[in-house]
C-alpha atoms as a PDB file:
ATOM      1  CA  UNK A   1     110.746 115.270  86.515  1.00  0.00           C
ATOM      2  CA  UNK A   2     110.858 111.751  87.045  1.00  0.00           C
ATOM      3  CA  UNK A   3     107.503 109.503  87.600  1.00  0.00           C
ATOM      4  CA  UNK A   4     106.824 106.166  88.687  1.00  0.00           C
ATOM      5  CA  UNK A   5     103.054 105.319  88.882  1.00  0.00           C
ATOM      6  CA  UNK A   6     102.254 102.115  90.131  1.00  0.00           C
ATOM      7  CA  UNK A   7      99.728  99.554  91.273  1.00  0.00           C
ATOM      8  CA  UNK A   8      99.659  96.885  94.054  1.00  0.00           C
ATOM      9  CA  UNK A   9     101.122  94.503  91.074  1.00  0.00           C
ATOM     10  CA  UNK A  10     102.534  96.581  88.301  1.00  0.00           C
ATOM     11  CA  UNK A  11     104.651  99.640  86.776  1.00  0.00           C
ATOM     12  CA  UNK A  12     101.873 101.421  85.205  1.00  0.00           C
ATOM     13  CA  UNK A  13     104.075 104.324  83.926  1.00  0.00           C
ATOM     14  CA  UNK A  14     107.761 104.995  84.590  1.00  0.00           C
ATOM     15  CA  UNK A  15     109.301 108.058  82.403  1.00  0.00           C
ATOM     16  CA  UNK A  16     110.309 111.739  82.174  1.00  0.00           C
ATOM     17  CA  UNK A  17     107.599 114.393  82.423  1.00  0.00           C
ATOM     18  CA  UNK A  18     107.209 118.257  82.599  1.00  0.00           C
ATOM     19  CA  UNK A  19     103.803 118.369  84.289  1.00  0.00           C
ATOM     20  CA  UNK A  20     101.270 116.275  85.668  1.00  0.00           C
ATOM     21  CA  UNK A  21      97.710 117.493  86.854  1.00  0.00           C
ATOM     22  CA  UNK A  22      95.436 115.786  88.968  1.00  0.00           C
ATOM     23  CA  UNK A  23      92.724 116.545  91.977  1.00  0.00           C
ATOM     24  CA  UNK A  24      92.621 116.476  95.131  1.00  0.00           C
ATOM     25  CA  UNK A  25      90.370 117.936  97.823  1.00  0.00           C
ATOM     26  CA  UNK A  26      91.149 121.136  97.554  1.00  0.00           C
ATOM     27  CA  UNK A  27      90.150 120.696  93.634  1.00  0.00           C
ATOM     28  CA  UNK A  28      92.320 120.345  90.387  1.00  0.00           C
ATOM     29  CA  UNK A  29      96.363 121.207  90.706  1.00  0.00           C
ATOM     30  CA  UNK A  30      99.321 120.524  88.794  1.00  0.00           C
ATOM     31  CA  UNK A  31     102.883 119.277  89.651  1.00  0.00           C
ATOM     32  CA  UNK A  32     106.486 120.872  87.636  1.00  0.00           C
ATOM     33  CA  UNK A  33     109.789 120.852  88.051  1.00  0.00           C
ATOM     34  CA  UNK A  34     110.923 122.328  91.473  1.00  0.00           C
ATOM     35  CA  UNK A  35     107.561 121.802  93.002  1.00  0.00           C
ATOM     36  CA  UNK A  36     107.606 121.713  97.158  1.00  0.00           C
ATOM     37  CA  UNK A  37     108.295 118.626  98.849  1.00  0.00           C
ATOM     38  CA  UNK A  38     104.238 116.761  99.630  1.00  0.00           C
ATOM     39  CA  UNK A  39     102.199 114.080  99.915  1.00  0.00           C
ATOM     40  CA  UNK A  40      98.579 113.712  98.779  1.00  0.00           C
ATOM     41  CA  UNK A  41      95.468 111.901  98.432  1.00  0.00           C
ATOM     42  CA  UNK A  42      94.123 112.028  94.773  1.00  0.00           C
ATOM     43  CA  UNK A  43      91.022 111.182  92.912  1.00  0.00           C
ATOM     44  CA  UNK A  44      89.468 111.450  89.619  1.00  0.00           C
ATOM     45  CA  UNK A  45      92.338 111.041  87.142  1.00  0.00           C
ATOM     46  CA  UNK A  46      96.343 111.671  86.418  1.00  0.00           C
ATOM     47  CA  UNK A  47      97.107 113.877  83.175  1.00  0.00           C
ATOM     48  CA  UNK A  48     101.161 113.704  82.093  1.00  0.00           C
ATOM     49  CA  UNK A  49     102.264 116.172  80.037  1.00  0.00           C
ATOM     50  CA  UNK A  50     105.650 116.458  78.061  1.00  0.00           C
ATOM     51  CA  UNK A  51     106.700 118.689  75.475  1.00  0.00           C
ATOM     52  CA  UNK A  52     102.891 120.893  76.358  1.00  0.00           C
ATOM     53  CA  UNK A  53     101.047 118.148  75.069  1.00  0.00           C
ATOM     54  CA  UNK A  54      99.375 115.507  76.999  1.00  0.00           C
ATOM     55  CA  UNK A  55     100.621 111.933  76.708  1.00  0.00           C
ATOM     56  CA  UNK A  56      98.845 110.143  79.063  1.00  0.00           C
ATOM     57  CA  UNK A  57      95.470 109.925  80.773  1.00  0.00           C
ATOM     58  CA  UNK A  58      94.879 107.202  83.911  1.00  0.00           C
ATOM     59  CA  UNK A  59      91.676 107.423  85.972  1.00  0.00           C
ATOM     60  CA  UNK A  60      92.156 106.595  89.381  1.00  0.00           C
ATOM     61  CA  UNK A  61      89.488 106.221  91.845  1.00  0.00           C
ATOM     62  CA  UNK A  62      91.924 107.408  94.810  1.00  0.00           C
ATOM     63  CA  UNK A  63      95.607 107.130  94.604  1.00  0.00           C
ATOM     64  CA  UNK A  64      98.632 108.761  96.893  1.00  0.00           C
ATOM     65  CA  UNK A  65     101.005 110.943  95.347  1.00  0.00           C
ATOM     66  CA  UNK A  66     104.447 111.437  96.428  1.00  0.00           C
ATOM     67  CA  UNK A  67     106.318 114.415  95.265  1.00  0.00           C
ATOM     68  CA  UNK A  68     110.045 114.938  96.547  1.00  0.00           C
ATOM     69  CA  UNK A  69     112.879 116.390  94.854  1.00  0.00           C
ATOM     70  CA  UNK A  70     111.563 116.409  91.374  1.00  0.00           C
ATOM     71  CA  UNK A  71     110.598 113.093  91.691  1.00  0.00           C
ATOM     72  CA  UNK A  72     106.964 112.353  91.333  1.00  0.00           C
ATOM     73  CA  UNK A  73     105.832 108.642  92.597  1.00  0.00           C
ATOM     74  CA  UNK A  74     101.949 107.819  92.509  1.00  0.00           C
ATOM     75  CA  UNK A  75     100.675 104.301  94.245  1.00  0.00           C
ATOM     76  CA  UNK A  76      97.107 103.122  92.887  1.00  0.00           C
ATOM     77  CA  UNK A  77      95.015 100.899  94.497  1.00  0.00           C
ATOM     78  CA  UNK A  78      95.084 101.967  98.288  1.00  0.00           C
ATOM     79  CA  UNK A  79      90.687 101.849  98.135  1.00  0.00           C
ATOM     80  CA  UNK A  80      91.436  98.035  97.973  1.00  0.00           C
ATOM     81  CA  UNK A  81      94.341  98.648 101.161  1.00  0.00           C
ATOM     82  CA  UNK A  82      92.014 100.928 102.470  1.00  0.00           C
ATOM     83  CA  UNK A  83      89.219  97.946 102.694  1.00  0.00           C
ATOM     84  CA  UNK A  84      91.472  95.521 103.548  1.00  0.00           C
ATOM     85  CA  UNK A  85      92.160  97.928 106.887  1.00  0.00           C
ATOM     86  CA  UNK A  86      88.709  98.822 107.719  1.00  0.00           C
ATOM     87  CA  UNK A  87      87.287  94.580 108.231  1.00  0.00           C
ATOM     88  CA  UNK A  88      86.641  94.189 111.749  1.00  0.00           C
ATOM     89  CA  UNK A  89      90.225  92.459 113.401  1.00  0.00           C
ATOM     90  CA  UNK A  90      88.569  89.139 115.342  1.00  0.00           C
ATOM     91  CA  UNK A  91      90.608  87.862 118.394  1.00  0.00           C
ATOM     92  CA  UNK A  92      92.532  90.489 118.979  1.00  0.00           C
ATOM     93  CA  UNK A  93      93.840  90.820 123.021  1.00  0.00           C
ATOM     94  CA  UNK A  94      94.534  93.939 124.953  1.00  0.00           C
ATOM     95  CA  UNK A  95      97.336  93.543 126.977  1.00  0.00           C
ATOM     96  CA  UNK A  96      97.782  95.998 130.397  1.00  0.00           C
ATOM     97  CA  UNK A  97     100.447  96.515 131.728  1.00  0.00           C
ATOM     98  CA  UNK A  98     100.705  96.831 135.713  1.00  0.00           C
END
């Protein structure tokens, strides 16, 4: 599969993989080859496996993962989106129509 993990700045991984695990709500799952079409919030941490042995580890404190058509993309960061969304908007008018 192919897997792009990035940040709000940065490429933080970009390469081939067989299987990547992770959590989610509904507790630990993994993501191969073929897997259905879905989106996701995750937490905790990202493992990447290739060849059965795992070549990566990245801790994420809540990420959104992408999978569609054997392509896997992950965006970290969204807590600091997430904050930036939640601050009070100030001046903000409400326009009826008639």
């Amino acid at each position: 599969m192919k897997l792009l993990i990035q940040d709000t700045e940065n490429i933080v991984y970009e390469g081939e993989v067989e299987r990547i695990t992770s959590y989610n709500e509904m507790g630990r799952f993994d993501v191969y080859p073929m897997h259905a079409n879905f989106i996701s919030i995750i937490t905790r941490q990202v493992d990447l496996y290739l060849n059965r042995q795992k070549i990566k580890e990245i801790k994420v404190e809540q990420a959104v993962m992408k999978v569609k058509k054997d392509e896997v993309r992950i965006f970290l960061g969204i807590e600091m989106l997430l904050m930036d969304a939640s601050e009070p908007i100030i001046n903000q008018q409400v326009i009826k129509k008639k």
